[in-house]
Protein backbone atom coordinates (compact mmCIF):
# COMPACT_ATOMS: atom_id res chain seq x y z
CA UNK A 1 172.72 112.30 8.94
CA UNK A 2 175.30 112.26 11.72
CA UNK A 3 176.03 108.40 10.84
CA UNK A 4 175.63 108.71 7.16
CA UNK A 5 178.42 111.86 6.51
CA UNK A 6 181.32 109.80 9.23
CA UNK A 7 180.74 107.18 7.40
CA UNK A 8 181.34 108.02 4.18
CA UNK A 9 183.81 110.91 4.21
CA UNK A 10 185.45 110.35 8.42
CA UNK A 11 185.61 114.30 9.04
CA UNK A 12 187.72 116.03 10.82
CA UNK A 13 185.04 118.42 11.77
CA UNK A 14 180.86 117.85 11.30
CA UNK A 15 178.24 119.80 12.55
CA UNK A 16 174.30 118.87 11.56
CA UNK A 17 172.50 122.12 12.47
CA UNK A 18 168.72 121.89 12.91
CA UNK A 19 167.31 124.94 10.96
CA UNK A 20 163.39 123.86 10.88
CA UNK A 21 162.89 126.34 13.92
CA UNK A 22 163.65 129.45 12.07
CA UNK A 23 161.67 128.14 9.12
CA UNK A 24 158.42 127.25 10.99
CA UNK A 25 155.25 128.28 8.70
CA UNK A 26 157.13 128.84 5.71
CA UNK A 27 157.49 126.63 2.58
CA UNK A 28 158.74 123.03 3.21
CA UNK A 29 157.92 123.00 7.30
CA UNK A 30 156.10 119.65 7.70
CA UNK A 31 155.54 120.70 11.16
CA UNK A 32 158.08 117.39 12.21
CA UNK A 33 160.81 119.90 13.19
CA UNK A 34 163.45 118.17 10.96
CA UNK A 35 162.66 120.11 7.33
CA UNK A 36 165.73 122.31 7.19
CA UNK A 37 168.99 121.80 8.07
CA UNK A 38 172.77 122.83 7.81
CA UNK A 39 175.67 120.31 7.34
CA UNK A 40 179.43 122.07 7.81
CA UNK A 41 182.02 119.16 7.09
CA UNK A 42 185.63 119.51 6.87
CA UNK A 43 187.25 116.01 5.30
CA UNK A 44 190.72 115.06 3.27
CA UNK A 45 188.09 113.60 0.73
CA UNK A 46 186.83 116.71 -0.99
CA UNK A 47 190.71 118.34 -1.59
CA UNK A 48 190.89 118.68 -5.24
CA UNK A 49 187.13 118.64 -5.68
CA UNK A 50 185.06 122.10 -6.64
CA UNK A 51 182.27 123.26 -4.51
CA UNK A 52 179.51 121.57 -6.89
CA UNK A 53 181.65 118.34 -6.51
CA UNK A 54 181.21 118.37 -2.68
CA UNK A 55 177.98 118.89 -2.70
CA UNK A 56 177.13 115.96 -4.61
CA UNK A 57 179.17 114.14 -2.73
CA UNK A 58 177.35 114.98 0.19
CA UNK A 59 173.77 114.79 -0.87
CA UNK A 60 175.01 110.99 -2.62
CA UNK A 61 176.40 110.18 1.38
CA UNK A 62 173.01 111.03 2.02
CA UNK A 63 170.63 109.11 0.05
CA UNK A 64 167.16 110.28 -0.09
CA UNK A 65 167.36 112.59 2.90
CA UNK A 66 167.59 115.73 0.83
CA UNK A 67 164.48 116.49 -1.20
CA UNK A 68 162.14 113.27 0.48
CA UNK A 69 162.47 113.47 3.99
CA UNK A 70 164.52 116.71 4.47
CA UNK A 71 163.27 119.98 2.02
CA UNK A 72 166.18 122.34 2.46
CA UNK A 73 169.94 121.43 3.20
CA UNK A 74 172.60 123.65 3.05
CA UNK A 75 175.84 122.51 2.76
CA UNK A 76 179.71 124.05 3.59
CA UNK A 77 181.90 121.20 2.68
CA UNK A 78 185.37 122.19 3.32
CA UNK A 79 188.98 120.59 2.76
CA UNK A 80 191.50 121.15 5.49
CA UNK A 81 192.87 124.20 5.36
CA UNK A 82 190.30 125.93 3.72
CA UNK A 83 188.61 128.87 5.34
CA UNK A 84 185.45 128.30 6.66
């Protein structure tokens, strides 16, 4: 995911947070450790853009990572600036 999001949006801040551990027996745990995860970006590209927007633009970065391999992402997408 790490590759995918500098890629496509070069952030000035990106953190992948592994949340699978807090989720272990519940819905969506594959028992592979990687089912749930946080992304907090901070980029130039999503100034302008509304929160829906960003999203998109994050789960598009990421292909079929959210919903095949990964089951829950949560996303703070962020424009300079902006408070976290």
């Amino acid at each position: 995911m790490n590759d995918l999001l500098n890629a496509a949006f070069t952030p000035i801040r990106l953190e992948v947070i592994n949340d699978s551990a807090k989720h272990h027996g519940h819905a969506g745990d594959d028992g592979s450790g990687e089912s749930h995860f946080t992304v907090v970006i901070e980029s130039e590209s999503f100034v302008g853009k509304s929160r829906l927007e960003r999203q998109r633009m994050v789960n598009a970065a990421l292909g079929d990572i959210p919903g095949q391999r990964v089951h829950a992402l949560a996303i703070r997408a962020v424009a300079p600036g902006e408070a976290w």
